[in-house]
N, C-alpha and C. Protein backbone atom coordinates (compact mmCIF):
# COMPACT_ATOMS: atom_id res chain seq x y z
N UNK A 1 225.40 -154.54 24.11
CA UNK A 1 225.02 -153.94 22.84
C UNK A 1 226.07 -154.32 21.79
N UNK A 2 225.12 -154.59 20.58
CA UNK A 2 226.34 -155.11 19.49
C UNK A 2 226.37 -154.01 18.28
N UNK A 3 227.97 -153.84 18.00
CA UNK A 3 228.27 -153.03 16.80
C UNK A 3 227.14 -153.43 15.47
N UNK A 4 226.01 -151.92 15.21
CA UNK A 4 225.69 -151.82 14.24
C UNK A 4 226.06 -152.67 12.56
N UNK A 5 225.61 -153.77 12.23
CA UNK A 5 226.30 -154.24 10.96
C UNK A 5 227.29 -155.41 10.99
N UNK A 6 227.30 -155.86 12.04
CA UNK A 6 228.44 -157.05 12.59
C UNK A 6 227.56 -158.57 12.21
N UNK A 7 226.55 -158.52 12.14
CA UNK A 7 225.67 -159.94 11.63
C UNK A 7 225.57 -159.52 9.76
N UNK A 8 225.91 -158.31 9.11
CA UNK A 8 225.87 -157.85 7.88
C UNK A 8 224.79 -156.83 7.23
N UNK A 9 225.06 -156.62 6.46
CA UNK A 9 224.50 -154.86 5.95
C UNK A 9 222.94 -155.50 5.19
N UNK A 10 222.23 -155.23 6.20
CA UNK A 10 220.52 -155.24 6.02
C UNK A 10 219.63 -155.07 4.56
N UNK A 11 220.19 -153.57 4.00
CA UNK A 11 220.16 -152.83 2.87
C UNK A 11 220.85 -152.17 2.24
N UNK A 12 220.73 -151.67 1.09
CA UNK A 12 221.43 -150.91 0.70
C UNK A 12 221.04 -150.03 -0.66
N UNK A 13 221.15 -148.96 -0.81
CA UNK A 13 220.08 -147.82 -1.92
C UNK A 13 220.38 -147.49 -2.99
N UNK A 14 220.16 -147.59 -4.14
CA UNK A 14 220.28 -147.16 -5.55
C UNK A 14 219.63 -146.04 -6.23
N UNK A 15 219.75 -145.07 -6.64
CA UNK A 15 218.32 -144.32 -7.62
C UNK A 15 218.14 -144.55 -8.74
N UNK A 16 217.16 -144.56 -9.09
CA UNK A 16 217.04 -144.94 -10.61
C UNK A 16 215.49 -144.04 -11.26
N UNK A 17 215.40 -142.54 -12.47
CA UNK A 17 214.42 -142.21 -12.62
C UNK A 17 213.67 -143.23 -13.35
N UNK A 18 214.26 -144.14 -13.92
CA UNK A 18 212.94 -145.29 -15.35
C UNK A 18 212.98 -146.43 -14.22
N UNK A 19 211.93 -146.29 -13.25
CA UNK A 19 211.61 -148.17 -12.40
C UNK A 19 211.34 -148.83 -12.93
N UNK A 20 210.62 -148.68 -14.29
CA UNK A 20 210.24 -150.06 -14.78
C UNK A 20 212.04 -150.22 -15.63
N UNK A 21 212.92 -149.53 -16.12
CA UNK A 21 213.28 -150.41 -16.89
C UNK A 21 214.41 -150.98 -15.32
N UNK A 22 214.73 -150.25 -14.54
CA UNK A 22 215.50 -150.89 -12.98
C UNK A 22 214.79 -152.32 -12.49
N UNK A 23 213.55 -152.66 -12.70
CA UNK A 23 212.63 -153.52 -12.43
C UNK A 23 213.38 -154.85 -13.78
N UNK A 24 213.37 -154.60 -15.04
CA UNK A 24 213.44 -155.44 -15.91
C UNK A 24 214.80 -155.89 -15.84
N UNK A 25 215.76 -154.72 -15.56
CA UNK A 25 217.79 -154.78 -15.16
C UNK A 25 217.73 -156.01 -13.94
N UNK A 26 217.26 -155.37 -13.09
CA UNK A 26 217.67 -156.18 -11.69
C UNK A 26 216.68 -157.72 -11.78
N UNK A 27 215.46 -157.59 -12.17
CA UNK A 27 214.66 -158.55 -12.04
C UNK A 27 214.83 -159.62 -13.04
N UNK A 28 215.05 -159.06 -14.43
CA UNK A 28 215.44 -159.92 -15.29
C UNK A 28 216.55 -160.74 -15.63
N UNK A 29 217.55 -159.49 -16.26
CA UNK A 29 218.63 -159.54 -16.10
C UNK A 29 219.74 -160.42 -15.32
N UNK A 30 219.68 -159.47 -13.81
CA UNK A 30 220.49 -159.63 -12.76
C UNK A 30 219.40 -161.32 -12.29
N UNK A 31 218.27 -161.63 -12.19
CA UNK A 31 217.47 -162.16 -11.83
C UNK A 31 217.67 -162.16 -10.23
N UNK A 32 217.41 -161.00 -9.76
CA UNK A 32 217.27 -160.77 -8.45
C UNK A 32 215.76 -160.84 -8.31
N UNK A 33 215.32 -161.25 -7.25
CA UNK A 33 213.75 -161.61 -6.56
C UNK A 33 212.79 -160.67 -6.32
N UNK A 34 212.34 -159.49 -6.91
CA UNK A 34 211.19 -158.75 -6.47
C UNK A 34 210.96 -159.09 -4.72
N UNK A 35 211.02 -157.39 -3.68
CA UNK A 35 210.36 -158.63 -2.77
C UNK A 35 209.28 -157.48 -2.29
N UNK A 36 209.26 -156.20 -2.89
CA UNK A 36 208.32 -155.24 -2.57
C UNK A 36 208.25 -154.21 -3.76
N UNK A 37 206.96 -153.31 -3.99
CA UNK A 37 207.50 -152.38 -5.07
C UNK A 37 205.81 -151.55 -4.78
N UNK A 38 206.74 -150.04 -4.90
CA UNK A 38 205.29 -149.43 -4.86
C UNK A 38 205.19 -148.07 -6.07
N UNK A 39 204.53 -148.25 -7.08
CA UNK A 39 204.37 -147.43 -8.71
C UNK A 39 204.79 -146.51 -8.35
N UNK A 40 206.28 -145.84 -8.62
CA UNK A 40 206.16 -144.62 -8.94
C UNK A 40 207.14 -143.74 -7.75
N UNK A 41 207.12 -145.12 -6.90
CA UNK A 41 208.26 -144.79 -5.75
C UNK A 41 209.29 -145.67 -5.66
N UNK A 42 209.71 -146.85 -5.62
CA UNK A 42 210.69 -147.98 -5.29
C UNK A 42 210.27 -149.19 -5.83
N UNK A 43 211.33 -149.97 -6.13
CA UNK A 43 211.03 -151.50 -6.16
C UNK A 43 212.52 -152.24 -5.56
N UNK A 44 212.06 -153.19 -4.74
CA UNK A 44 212.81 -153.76 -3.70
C UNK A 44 213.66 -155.10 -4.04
N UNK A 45 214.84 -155.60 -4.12
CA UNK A 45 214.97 -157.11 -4.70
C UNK A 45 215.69 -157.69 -3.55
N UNK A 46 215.60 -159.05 -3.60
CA UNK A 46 216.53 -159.07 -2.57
C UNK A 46 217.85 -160.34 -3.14
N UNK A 47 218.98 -159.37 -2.68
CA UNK A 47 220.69 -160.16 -2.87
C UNK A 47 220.95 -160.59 -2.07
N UNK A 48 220.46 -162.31 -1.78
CA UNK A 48 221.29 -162.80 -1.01
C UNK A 48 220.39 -162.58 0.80
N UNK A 49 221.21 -162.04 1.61
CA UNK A 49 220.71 -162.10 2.93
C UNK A 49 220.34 -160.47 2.82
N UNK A 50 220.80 -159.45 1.42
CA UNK A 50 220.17 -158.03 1.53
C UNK A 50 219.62 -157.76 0.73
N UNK A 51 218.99 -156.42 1.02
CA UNK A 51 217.88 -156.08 0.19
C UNK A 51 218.40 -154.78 -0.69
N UNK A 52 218.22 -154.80 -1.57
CA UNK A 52 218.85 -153.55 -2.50
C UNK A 52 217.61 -153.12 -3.01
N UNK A 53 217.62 -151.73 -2.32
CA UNK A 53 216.46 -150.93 -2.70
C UNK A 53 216.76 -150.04 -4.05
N UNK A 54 215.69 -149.47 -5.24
CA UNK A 54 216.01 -148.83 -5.75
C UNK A 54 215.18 -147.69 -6.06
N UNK A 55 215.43 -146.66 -5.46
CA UNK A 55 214.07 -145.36 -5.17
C UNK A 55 214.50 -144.46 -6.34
N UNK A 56 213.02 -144.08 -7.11
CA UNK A 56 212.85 -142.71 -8.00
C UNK A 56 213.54 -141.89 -6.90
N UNK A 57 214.82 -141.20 -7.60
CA UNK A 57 215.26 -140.12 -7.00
C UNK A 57 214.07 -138.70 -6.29
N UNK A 58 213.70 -138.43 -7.50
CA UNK A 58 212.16 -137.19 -6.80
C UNK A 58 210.83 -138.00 -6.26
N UNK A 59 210.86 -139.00 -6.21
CA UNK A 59 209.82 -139.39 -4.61
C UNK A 59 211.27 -139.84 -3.63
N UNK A 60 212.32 -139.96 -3.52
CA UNK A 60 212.36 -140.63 -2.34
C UNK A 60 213.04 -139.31 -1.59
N UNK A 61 213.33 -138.13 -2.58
CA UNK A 61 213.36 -137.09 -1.38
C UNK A 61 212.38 -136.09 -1.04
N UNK A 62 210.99 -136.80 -1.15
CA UNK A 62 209.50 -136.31 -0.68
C UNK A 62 209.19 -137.10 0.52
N UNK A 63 208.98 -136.42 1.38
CA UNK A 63 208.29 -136.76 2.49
C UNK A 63 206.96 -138.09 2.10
N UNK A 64 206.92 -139.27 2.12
CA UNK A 64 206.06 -140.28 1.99
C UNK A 64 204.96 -139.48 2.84
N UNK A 65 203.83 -140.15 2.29
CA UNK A 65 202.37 -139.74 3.15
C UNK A 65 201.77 -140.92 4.02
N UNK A 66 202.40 -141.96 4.22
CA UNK A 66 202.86 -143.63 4.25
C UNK A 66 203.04 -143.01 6.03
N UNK A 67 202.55 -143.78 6.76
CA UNK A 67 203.35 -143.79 8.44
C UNK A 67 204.84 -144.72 8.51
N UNK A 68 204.74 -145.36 7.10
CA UNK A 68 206.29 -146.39 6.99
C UNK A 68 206.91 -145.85 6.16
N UNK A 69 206.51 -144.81 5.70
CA UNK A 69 208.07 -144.07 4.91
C UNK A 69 208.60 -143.70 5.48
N UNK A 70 209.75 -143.90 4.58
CA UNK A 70 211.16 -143.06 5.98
C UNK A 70 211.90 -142.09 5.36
N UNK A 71 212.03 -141.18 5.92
CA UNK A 71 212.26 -139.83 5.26
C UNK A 71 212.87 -139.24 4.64
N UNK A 72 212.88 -138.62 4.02
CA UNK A 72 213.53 -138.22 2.36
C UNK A 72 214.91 -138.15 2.67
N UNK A 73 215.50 -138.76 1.71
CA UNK A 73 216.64 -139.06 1.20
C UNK A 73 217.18 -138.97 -0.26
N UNK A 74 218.62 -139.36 -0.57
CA UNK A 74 218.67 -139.58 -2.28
C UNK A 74 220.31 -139.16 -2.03
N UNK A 75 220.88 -139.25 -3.22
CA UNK A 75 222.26 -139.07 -3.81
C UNK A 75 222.74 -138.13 -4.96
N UNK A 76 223.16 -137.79 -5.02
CA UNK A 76 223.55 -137.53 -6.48
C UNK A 76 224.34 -137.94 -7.59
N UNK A 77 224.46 -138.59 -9.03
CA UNK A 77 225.53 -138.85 -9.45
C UNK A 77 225.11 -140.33 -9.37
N UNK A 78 226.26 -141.15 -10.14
CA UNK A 78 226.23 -142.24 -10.48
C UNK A 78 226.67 -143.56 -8.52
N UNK A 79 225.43 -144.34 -8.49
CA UNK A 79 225.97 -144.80 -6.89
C UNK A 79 226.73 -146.20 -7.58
N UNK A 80 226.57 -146.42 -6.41
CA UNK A 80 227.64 -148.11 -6.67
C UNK A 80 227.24 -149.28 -5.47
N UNK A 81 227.36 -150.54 -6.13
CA UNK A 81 226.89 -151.61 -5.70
C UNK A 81 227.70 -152.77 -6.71
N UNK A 82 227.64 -154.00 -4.82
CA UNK A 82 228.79 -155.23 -6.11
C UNK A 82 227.88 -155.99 -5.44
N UNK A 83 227.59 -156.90 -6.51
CA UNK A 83 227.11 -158.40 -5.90
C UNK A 83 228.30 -159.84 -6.02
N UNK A 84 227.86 -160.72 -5.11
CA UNK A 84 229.29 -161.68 -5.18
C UNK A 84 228.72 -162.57 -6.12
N UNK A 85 229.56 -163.27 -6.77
CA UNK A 85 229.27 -164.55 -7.40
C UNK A 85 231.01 -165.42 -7.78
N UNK A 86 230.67 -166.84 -7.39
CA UNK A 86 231.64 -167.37 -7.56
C UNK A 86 232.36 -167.72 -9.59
N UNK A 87 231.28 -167.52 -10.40
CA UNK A 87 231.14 -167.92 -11.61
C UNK A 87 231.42 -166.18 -12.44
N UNK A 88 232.22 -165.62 -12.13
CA UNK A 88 232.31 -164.45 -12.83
C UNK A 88 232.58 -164.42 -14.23
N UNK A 89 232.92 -165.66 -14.66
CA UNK A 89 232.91 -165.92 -16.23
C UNK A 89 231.80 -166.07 -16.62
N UNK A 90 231.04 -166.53 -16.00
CA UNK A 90 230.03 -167.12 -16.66
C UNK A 90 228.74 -165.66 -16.69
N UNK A 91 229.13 -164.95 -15.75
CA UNK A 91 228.28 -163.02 -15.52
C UNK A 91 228.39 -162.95 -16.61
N UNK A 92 229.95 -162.63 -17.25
CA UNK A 92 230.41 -161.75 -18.23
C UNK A 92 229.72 -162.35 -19.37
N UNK A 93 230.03 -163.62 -19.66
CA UNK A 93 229.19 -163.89 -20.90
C UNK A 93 227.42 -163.66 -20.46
N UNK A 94 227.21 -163.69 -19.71
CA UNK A 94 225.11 -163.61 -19.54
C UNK A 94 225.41 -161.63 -19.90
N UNK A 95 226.56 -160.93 -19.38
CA UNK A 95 225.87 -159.55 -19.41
C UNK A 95 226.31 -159.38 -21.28
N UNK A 96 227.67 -159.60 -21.63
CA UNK A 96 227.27 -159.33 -22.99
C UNK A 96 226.70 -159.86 -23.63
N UNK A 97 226.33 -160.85 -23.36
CA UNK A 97 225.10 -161.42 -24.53
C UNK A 97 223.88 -160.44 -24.40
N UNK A 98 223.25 -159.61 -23.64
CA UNK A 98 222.15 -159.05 -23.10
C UNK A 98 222.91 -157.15 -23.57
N UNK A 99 223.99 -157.36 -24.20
CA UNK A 99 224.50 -156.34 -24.75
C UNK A 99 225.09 -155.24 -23.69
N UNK A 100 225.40 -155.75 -22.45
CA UNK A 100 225.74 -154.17 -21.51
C UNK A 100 227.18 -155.17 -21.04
N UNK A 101 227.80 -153.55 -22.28
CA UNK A 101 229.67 -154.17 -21.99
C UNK A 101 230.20 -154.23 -20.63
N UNK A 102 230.99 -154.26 -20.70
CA UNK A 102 231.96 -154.68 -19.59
C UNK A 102 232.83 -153.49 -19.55
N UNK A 103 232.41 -152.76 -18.08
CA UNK A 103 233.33 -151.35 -18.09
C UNK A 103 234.90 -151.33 -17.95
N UNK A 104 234.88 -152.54 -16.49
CA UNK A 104 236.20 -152.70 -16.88
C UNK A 104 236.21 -154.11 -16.11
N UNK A 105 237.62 -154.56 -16.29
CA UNK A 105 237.98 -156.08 -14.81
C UNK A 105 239.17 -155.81 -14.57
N UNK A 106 238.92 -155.98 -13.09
CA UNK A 106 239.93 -155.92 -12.34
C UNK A 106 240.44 -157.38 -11.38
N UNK A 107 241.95 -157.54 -11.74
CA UNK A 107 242.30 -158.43 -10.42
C UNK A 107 243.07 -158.04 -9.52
N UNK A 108 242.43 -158.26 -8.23
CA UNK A 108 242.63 -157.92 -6.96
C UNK A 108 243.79 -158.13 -6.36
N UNK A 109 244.85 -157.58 -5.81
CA UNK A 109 246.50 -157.92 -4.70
C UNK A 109 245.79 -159.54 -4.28
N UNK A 110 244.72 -159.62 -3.72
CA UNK A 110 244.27 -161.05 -2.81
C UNK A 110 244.01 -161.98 -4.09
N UNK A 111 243.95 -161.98 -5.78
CA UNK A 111 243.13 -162.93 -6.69
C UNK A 111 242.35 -162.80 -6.86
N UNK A 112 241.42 -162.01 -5.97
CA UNK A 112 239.97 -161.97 -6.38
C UNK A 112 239.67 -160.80 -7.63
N UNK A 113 238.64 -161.61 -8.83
CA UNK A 113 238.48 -160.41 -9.64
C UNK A 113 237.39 -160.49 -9.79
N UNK A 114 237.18 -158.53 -10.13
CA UNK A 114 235.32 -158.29 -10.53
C UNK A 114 235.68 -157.80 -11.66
N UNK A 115 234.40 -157.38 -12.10
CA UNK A 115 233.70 -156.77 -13.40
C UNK A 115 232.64 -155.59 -12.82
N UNK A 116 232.99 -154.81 -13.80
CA UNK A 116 231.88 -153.61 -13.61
C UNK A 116 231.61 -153.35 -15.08
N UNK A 117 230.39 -152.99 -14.59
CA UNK A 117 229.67 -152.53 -15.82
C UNK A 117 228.10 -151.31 -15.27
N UNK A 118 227.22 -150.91 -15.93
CA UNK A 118 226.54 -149.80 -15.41
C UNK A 118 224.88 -150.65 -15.74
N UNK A 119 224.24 -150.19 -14.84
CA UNK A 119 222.75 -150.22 -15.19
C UNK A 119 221.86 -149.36 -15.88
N UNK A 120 220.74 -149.44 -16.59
CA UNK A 120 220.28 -148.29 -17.00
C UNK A 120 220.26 -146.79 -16.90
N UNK A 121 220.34 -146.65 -15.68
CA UNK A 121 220.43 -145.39 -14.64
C UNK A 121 221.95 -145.20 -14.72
N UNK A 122 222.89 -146.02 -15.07
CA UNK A 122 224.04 -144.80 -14.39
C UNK A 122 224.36 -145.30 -13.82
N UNK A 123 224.21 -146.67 -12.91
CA UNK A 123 224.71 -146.71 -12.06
C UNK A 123 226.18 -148.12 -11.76
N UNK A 124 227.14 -147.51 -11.14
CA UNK A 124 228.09 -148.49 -11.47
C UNK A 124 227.89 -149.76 -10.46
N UNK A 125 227.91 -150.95 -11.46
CA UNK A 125 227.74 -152.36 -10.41
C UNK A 125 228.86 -153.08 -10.83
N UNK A 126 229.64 -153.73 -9.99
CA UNK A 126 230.63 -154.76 -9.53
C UNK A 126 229.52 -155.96 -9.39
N UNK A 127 230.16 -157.34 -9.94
CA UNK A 127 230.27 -158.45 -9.47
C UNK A 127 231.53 -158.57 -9.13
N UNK A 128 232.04 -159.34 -7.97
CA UNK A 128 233.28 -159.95 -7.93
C UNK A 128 233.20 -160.89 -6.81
N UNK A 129 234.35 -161.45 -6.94
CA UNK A 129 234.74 -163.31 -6.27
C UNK A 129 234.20 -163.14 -4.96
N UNK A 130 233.85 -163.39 -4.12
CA UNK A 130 233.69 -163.09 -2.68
C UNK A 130 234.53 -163.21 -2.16
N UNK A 131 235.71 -163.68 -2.16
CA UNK A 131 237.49 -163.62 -1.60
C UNK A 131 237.27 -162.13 -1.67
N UNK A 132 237.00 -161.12 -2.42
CA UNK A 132 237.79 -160.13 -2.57
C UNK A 132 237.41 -159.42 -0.73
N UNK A 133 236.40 -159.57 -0.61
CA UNK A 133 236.66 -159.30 1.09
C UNK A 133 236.39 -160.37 2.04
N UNK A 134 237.11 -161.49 1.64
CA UNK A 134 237.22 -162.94 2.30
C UNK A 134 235.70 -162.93 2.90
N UNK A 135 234.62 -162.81 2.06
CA UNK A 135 233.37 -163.43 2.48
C UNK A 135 233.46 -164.93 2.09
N UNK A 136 232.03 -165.17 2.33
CA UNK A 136 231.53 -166.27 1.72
C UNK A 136 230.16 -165.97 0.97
N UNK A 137 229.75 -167.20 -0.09
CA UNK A 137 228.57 -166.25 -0.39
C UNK A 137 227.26 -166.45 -0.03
């Protein structure tokens, strides 16, 4: 039997109450890939080898009527998520041009530096170097 997460993290969850404008952030924006979405409950993108889900907070801690929902969940408060990219200059200019500042940048003890900034919702996202946890991307 192999440690849970050792081939890498499958998914990972966001809330967001406005999906369509989380849909236009991630899809447009971020130009992450749509890879599922159902009105009014989630829309799915996928980063890379994961999938970053982003569920209406009040459906996703309702019991689905779905035999594939999986059961209520949610967070509270602002969550967090980083995506890697080797071109972090080149983020910063695509996110302010699209007008969503730059919360802060940080460089890392290892060199590696991100950027954060927030999504519609609140929510805080990192890009940074993929050195910063000696991935690759």
């Amino acid at each position: 039997m192999t440690t849970p997460g050792t081939t890498g993290l499958l998914e990972a969850a966001l809330y967001a109450d406005d999906l369509d404008a989380a849909e236009r952030f991630y899809g447009q924006t971020l130009g992450l890939p749509v890879v599922l979405k159902m009105e009014g409950r989630h829309v799915f993108f996928r980063a890379g080898r994961t999938i970053l889900l982003i569920f209406d907070p009040a459906a996703a801690a309702t019991p689905g009527d779905s035999p594939l929902a999986a059961p209520p969940h949610g967070a509270r408060g602002p969550g967090h998520a980083c995506l890697a990219s080797e071109d972090l200059d080149g983020w910063e200019k695509h996110l302010t041009g699209h007008d969503i500042p730059i919360e802060r940048r940080i460089t890392w003890p290892n060199g590696a530096r991100s950027i954060y900034f927030r999504d519609p919702a609140g929510n805080s996202l990192e890009i940074a170097e993929p050195k910063l946890w000696h991935a690759t991307p």
